[in-house]
C-alpha atoms as a PDB file:
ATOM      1  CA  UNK A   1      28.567   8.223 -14.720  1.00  0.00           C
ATOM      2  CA  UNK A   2      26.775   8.523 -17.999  1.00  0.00           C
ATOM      3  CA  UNK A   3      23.077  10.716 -17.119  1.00  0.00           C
ATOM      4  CA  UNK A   4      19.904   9.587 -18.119  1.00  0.00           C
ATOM      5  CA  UNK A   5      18.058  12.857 -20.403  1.00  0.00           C
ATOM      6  CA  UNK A   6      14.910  12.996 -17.616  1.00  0.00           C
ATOM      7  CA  UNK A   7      14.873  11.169 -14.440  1.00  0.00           C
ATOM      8  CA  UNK A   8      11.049  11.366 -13.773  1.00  0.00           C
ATOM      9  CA  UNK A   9       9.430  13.729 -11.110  1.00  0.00           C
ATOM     10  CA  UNK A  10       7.772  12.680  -8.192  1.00  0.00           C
ATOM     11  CA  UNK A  11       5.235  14.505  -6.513  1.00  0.00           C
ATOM     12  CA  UNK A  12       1.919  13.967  -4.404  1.00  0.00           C
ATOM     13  CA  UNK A  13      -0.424  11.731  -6.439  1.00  0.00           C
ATOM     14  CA  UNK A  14       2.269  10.036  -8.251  1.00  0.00           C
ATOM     15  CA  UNK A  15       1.497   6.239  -9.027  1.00  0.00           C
ATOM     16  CA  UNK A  16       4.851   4.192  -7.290  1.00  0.00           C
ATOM     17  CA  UNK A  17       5.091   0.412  -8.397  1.00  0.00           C
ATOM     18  CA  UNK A  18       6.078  -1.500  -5.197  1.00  0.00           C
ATOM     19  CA  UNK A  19       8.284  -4.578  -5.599  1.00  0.00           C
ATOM     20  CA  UNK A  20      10.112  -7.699  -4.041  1.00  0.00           C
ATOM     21  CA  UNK A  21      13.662  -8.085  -6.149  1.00  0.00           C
ATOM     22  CA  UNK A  22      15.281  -9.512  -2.987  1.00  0.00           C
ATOM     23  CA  UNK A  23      14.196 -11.490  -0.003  1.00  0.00           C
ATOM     24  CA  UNK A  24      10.441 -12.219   1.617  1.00  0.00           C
ATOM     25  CA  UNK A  25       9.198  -9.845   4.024  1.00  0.00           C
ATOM     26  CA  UNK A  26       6.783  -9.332   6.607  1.00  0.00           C
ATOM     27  CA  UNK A  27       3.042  -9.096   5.005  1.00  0.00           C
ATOM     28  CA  UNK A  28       1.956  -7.319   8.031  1.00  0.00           C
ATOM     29  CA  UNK A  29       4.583  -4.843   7.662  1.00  0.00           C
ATOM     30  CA  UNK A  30       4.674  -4.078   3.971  1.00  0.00           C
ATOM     31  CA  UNK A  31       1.093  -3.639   3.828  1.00  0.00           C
ATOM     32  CA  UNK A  32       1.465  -1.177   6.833  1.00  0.00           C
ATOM     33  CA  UNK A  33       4.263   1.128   4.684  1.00  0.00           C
ATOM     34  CA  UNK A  34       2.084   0.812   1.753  1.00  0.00           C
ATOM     35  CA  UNK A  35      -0.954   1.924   3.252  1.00  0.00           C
ATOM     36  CA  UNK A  36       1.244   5.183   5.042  1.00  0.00           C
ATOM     37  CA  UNK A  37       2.665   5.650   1.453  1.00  0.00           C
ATOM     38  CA  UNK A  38      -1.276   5.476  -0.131  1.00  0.00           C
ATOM     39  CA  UNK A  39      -1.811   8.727   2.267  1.00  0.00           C
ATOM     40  CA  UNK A  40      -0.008  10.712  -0.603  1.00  0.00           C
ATOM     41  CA  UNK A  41       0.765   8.498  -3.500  1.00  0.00           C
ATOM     42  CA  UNK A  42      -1.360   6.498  -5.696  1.00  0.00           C
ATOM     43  CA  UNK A  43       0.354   2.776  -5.112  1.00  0.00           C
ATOM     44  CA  UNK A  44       0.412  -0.214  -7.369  1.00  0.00           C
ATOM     45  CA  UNK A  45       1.534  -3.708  -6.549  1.00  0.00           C
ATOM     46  CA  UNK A  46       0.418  -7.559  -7.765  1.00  0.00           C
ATOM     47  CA  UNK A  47      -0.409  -9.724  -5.351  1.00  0.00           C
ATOM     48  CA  UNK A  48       2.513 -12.273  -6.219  1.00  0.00           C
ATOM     49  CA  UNK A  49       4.306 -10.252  -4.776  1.00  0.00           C
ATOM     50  CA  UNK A  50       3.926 -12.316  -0.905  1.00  0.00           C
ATOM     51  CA  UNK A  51       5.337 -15.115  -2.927  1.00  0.00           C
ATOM     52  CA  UNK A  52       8.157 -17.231  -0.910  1.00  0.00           C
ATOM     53  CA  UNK A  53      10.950 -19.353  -2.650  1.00  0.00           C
ATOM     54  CA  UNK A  54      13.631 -20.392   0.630  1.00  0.00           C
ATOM     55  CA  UNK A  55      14.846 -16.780   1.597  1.00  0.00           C
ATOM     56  CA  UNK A  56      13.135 -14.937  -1.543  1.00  0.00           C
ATOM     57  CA  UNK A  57      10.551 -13.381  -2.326  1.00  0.00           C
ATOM     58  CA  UNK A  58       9.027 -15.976  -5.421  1.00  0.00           C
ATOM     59  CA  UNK A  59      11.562 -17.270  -8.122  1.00  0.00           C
ATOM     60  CA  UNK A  60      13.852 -15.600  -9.964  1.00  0.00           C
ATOM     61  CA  UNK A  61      11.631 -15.367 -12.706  1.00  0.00           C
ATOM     62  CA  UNK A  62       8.807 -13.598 -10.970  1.00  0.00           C
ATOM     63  CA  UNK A  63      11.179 -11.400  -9.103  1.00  0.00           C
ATOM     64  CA  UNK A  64      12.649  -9.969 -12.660  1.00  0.00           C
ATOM     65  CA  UNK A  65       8.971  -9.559 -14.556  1.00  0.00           C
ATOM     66  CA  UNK A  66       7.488  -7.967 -11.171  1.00  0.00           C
ATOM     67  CA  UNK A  67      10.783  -5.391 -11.631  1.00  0.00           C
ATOM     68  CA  UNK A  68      10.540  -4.952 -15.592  1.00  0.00           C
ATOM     69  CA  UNK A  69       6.925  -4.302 -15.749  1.00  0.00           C
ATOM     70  CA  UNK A  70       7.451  -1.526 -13.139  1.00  0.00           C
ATOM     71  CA  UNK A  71       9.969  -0.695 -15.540  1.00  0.00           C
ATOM     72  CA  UNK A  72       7.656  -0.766 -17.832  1.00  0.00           C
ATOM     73  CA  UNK A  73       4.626   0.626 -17.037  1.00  0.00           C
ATOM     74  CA  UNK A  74       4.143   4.112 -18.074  1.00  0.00           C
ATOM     75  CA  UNK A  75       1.694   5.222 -15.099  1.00  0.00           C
ATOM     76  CA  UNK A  76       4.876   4.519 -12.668  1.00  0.00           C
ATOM     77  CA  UNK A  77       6.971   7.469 -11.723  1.00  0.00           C
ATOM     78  CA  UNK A  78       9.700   5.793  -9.173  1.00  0.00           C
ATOM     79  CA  UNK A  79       9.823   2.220  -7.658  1.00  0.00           C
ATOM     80  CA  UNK A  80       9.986   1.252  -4.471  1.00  0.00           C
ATOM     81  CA  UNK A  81      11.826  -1.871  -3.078  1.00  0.00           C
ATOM     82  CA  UNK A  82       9.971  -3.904  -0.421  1.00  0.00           C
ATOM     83  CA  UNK A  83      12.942  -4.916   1.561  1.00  0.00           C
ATOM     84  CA  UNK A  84      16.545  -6.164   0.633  1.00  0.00           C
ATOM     85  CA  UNK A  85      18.261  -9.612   2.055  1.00  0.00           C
ATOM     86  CA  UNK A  86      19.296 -12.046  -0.476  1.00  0.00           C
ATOM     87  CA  UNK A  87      18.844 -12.277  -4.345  1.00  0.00           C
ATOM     88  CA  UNK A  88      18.679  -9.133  -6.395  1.00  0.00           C
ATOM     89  CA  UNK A  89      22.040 -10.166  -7.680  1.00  0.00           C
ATOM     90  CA  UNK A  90      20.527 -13.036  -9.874  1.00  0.00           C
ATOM     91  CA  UNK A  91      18.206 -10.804 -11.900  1.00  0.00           C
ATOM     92  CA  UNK A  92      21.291  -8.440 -13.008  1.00  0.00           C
ATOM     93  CA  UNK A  93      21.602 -10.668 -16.376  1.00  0.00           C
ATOM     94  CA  UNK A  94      17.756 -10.301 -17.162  1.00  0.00           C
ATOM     95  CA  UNK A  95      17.585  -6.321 -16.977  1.00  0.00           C
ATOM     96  CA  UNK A  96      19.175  -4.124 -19.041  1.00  0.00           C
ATOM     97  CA  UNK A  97      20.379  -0.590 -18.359  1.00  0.00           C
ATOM     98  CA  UNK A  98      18.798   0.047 -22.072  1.00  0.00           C
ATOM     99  CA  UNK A  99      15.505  -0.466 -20.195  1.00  0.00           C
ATOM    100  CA  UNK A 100      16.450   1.292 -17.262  1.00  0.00           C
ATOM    101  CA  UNK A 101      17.628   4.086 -19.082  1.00  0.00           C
ATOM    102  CA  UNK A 102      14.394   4.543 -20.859  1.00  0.00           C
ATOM    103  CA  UNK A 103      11.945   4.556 -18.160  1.00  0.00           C
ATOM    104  CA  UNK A 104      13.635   7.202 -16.455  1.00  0.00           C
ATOM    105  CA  UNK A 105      12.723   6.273 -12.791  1.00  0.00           C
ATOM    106  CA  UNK A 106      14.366   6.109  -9.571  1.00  0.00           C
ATOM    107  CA  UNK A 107      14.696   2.886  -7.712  1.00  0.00           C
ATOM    108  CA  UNK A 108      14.511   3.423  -3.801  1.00  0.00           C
ATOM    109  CA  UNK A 109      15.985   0.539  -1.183  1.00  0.00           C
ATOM    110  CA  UNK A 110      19.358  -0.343   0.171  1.00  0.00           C
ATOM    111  CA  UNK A 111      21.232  -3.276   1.590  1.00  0.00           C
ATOM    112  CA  UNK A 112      20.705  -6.132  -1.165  1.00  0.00           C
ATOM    113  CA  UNK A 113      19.107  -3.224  -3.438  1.00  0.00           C
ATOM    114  CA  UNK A 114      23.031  -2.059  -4.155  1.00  0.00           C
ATOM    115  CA  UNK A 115      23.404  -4.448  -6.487  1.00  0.00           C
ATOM    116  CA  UNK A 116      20.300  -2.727  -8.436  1.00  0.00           C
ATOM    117  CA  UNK A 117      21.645   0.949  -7.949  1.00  0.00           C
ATOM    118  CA  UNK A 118      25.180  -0.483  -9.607  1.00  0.00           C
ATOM    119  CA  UNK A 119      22.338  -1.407 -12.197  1.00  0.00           C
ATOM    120  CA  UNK A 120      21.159   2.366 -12.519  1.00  0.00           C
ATOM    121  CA  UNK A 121      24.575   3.835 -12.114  1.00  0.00           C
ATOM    122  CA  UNK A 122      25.573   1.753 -15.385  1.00  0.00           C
ATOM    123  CA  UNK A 123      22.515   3.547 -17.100  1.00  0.00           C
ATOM    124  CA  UNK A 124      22.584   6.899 -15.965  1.00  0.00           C
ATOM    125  CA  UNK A 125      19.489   7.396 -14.034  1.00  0.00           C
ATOM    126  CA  UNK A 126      19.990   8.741 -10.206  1.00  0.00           C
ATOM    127  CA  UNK A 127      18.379   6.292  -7.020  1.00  0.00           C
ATOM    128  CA  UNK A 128      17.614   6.439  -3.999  1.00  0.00           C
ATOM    129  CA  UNK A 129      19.970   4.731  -1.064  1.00  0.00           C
ATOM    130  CA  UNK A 130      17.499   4.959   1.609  1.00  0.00           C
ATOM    131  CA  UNK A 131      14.419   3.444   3.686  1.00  0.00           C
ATOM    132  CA  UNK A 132      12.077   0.273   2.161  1.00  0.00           C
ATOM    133  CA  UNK A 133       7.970  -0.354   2.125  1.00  0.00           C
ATOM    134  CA  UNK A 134       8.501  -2.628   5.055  1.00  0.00           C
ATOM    135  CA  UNK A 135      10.029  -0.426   7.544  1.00  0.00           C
ATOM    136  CA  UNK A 136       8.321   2.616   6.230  1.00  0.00           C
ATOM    137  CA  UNK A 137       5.193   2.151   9.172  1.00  0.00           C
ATOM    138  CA  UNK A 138       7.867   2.298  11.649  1.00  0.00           C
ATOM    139  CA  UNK A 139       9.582   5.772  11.022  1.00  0.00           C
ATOM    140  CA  UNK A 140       7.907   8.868  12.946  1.00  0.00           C
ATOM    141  CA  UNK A 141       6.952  12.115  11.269  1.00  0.00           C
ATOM    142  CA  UNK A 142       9.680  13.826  11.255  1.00  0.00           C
ATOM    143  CA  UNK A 143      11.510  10.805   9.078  1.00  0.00           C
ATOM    144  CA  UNK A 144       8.411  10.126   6.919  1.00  0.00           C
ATOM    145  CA  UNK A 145       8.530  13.330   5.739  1.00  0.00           C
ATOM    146  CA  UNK A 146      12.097  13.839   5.195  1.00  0.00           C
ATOM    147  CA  UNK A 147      11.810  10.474   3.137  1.00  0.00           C
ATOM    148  CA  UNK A 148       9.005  12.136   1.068  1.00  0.00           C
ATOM    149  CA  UNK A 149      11.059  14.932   0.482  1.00  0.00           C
ATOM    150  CA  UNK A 150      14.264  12.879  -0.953  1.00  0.00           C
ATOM    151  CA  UNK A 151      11.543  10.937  -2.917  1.00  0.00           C
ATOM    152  CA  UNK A 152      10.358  13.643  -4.269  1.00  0.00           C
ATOM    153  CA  UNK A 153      14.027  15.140  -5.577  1.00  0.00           C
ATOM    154  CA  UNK A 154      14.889  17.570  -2.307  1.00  0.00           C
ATOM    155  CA  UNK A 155      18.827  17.060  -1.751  1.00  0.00           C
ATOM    156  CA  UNK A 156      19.609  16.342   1.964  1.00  0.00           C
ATOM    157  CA  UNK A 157      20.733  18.584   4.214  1.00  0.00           C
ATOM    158  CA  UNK A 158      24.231  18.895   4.441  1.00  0.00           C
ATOM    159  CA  UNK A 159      25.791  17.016   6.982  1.00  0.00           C
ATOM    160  CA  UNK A 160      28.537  18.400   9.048  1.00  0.00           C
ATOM    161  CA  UNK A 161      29.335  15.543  12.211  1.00  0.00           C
ATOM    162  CA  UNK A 162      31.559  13.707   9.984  1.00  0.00           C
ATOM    163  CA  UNK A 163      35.038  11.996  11.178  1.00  0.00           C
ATOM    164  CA  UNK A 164      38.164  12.530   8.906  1.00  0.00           C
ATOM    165  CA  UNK A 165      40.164   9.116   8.429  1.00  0.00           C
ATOM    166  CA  UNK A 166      41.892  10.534   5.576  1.00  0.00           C
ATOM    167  CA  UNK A 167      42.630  14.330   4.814  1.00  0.00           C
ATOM    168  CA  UNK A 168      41.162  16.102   1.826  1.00  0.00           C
ATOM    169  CA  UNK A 169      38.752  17.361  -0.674  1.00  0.00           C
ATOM    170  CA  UNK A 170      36.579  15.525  -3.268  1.00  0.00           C
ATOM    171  CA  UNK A 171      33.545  15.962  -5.207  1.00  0.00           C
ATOM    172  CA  UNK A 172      32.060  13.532  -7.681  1.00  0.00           C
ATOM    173  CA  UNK A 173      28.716  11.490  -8.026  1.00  0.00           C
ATOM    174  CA  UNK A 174      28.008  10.003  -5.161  1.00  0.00           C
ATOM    175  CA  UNK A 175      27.775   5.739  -5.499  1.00  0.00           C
ATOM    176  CA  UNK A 176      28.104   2.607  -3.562  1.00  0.00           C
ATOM    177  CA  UNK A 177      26.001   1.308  -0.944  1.00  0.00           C
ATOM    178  CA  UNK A 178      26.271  -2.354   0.829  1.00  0.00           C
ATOM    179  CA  UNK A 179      30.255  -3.362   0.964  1.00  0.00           C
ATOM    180  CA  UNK A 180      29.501  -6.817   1.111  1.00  0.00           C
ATOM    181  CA  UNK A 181      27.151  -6.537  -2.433  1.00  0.00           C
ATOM    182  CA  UNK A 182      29.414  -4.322  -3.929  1.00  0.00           C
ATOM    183  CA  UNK A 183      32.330  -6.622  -3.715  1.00  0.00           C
ATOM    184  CA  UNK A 184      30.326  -9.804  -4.684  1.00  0.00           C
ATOM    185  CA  UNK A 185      30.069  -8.050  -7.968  1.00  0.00           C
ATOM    186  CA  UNK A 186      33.908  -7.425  -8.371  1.00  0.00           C
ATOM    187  CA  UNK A 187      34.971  -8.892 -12.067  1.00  0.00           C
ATOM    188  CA  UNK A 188      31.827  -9.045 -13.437  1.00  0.00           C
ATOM    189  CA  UNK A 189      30.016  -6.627 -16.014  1.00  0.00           C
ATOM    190  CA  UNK A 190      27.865  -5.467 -13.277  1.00  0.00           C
ATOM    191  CA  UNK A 191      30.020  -3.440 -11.465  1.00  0.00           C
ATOM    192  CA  UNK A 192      28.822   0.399 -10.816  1.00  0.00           C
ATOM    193  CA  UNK A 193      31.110   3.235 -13.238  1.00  0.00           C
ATOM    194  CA  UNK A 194      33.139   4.270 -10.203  1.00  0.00           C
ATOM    195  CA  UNK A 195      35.831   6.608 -11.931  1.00  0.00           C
ATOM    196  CA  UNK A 196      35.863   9.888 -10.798  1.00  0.00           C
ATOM    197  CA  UNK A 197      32.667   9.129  -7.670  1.00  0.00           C
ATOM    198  CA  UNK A 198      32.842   9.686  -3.916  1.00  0.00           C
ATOM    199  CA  UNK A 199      32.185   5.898  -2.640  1.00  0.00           C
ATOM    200  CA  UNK A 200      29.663   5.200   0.050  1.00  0.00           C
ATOM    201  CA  UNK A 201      29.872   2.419   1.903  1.00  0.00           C
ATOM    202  CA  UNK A 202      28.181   0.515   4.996  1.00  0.00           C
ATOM    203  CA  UNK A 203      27.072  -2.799   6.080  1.00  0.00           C
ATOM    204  CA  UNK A 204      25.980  -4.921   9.027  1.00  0.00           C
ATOM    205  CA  UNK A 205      27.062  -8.169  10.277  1.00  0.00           C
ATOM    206  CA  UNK A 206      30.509  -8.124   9.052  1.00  0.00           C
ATOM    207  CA  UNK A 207      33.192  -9.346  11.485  1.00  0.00           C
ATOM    208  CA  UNK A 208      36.212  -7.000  11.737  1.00  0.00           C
ATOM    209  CA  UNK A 209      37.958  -9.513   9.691  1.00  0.00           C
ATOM    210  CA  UNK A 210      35.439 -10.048   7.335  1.00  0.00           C
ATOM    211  CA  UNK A 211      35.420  -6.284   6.547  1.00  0.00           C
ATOM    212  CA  UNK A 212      39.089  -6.118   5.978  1.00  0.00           C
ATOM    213  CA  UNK A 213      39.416  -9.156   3.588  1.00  0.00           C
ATOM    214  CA  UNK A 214      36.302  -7.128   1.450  1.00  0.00           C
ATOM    215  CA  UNK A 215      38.292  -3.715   1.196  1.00  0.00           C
ATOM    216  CA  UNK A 216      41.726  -5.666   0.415  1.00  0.00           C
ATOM    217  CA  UNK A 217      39.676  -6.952  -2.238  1.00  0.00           C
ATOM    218  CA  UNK A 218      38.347  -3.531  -3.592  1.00  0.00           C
ATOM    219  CA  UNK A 219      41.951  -2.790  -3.335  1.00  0.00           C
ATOM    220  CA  UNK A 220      43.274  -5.297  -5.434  1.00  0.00           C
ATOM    221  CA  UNK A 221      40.723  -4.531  -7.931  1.00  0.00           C
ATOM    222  CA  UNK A 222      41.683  -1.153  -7.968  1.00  0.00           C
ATOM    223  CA  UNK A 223      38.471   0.042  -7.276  1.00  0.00           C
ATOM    224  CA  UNK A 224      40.129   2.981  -4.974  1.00  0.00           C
ATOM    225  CA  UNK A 225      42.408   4.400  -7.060  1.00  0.00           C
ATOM    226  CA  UNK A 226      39.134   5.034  -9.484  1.00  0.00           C
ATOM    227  CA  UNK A 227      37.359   6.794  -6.882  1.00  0.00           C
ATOM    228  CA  UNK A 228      37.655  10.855  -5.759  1.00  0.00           C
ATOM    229  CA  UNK A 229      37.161   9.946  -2.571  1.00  0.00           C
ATOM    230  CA  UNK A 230      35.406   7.664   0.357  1.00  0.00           C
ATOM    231  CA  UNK A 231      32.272   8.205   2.459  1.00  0.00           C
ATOM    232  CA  UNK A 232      31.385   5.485   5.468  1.00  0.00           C
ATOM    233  CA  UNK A 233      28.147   5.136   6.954  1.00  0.00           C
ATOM    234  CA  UNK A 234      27.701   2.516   9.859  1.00  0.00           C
ATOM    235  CA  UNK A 235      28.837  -0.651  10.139  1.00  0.00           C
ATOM    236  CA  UNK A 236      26.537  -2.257  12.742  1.00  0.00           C
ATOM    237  CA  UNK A 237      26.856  -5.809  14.515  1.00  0.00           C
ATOM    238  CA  UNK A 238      30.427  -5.603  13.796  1.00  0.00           C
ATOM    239  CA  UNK A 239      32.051  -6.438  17.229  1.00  0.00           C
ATOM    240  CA  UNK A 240      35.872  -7.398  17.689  1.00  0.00           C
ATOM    241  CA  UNK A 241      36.788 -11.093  18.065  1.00  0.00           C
ATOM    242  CA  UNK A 242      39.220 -12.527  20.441  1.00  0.00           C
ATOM    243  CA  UNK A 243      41.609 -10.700  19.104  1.00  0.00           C
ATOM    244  CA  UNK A 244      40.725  -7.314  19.809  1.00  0.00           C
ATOM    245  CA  UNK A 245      40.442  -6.014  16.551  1.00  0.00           C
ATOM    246  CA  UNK A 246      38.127  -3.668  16.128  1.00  0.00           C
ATOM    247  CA  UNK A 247      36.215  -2.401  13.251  1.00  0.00           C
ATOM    248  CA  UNK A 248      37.054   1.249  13.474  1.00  0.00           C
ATOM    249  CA  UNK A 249      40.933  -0.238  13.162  1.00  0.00           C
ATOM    250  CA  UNK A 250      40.130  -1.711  10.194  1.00  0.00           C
ATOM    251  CA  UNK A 251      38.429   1.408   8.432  1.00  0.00           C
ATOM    252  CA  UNK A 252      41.833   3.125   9.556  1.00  0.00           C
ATOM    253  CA  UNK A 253      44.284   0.695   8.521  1.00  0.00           C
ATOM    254  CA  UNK A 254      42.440  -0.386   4.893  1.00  0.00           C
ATOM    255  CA  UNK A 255      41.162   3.176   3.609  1.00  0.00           C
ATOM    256  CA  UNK A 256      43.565   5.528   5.369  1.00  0.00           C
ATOM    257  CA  UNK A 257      46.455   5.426   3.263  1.00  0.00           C
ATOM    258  CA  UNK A 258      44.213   5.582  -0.232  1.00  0.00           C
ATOM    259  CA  UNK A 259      45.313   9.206  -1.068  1.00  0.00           C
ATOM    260  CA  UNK A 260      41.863  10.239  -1.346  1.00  0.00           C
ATOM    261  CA  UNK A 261      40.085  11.935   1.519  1.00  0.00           C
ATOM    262  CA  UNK A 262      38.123   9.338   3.813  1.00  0.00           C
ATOM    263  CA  UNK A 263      35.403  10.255   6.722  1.00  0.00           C
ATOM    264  CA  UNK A 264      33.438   8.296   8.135  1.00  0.00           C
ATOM    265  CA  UNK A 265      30.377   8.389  10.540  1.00  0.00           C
ATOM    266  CA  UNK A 266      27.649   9.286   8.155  1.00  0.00           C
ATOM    267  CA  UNK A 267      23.950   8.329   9.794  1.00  0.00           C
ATOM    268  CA  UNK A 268      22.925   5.896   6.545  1.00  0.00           C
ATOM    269  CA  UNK A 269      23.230   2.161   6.752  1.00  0.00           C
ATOM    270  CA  UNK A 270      21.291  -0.614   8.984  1.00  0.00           C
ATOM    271  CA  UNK A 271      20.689   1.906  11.677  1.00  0.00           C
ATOM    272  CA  UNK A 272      16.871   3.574  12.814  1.00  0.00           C
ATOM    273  CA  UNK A 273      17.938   6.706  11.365  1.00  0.00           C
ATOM    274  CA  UNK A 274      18.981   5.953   7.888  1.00  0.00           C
ATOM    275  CA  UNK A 275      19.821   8.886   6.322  1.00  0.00           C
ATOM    276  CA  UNK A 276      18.339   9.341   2.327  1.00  0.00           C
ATOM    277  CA  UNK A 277      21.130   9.457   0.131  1.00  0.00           C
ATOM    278  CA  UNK A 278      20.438  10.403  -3.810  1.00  0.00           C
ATOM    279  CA  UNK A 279      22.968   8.464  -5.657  1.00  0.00           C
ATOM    280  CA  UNK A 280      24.620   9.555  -8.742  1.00  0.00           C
ATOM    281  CA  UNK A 281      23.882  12.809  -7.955  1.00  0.00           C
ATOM    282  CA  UNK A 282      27.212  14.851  -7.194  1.00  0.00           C
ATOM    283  CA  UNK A 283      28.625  15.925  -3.859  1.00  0.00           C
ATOM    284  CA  UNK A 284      31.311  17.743  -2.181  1.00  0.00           C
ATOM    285  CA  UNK A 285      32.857  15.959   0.665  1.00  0.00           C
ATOM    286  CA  UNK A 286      34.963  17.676   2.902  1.00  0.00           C
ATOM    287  CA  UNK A 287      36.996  15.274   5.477  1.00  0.00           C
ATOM    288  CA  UNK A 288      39.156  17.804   7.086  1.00  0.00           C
ATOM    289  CA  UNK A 289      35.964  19.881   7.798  1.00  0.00           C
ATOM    290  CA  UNK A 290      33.694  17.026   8.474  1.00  0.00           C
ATOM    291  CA  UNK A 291      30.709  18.029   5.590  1.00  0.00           C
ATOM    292  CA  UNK A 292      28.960  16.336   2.915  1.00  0.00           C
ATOM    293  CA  UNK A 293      26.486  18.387   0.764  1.00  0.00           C
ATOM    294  CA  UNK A 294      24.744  17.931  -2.555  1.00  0.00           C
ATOM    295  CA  UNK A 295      26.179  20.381  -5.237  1.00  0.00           C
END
């Protein structure tokens, strides 16, 4: 993907701009990870941001000026998403990657935010495929700080507990998140640059079937004979129908014949232990071997 000339520096006092692009959220809960986050960080927020619109968080309109004056604002060094759900897909047409290209600054969510790291991808600038504001009370020490450190630009460590569905070697930026938000943006001008990345992908509350109709799709698109190679994470509340089918059949049977090495079992998804995962920032996957580290 194209690279943005800075991608700003975080580091303890840095002002974060906290925002709502997707759905509403526990008050209780986002004030909770914002006050944990005000321990090192200088944190900014407006208060429409506890604004409700059915399962959003305030109108579309709100949601996309709450996002571009982060954006914006010259004090902010990253922003943080308050939780995902529903909706970040409608403010795609009201943001450009001209603006997100010039303010330089890493986005940090998952889940509904994919459809805003496609966004960054498209301008260059690396984000952050992990933990949100509302959840953020809830992780203990040992996560909080490993968060801090991917916040503030320390590559994971490499992880080596990976399962090969595919055999091979790949390296390329490392993109994707949310299957289900990736392929709801199939044909349209917001899709992520995929050529030439290792593809992550997870998601929760798929059915088996479900799953495989979304990766035919990606298939017929042609999305996987862009990509250098595949990366799963997990794919939680997932369980077989009546027919028996489970989901770990349908990883096999959809992404094992690509011709690109495929593992899957990374810890990053809807799970307690979501893994930080830098996006756009290149790795070498190894499926035979099981790894995945940050070059």
């Amino acid at each position: 993907m194209p690279r943005s000339p800075h991608t700003r520096s975080v580091a303890a006092g840095s002002t974060l701009a906290l925002v709502a692009p997707s759905g509403v959220f526990s008050r209780a809960a986002f004030e909770a990870g914002a006050a944990r986050l005000g321990q090192r960080y200088r944190v900014k927020f407006d208060e429409g941001i506890f604004a409700r619109d059915g399962f959003f968080a305030g109108s579309d309109p709100r949601r996309v000026a709450e996002l571009r004056a982060a954006l914006a604002d010259d004090e902010v060094d990253a922003i943080l998403c308050a939780r995902g759900g529903h909706g970040a897909t409608r403010l795609l047409p009201s943001i450009s990657a001209d603006e997100v290209r010039a303010a330089g600054k890493r986005i940090v969510g998952f889940s509904d935010i994919t459809a805003l790291h496609a966004l960054w991808a498209r301008a260059g600038v690396a984000s952050l495929h992990g933990p949100m504001v509302a959840s953020l009370a809830k992780l203990d020490d040992t996560h909080f700080a490993r968060f801090v450190a991917a916040l503030e630009g320390r590559p994971p460590e490499p992880t080596s507990d990976l399962v090969r569905l595919a055999s091979g070697q790949a390296r390329g930026p490392l993109l994707g998140g949310n299957l289900a938000v990736l392929t709801a943006l199939l044909g349209s001008a917001f899709m992520p640059p995929l050529t030439g990345a290792v593809l992550f992908l997870e998601d929760i509350g798929e059915r088996p079937y479900r799953v495989d109709r979304m990766l035919t799709s990606l298939r017929h698109a042609g999305v996987f004979e862009r990509v250098h190679g595949v990366v799963l994470g997990a794919f939680t509340e997932a369980a077989p129908g009546k027919d028996g089918v489970r989901i770990e059949d349908v990883l096999q049977d959809r992404l094992g014949d690509l011709g690109v090495p495929v593992a899957t079992g990374l810890s990053a998804g809807h799970i307690d232990d979501n893994l930080e995962l830098p996006l756009g920032q290149e790795v070498a996957l190894d499926a035979d071997a099981g790894t995945l580290r940050w070059v």
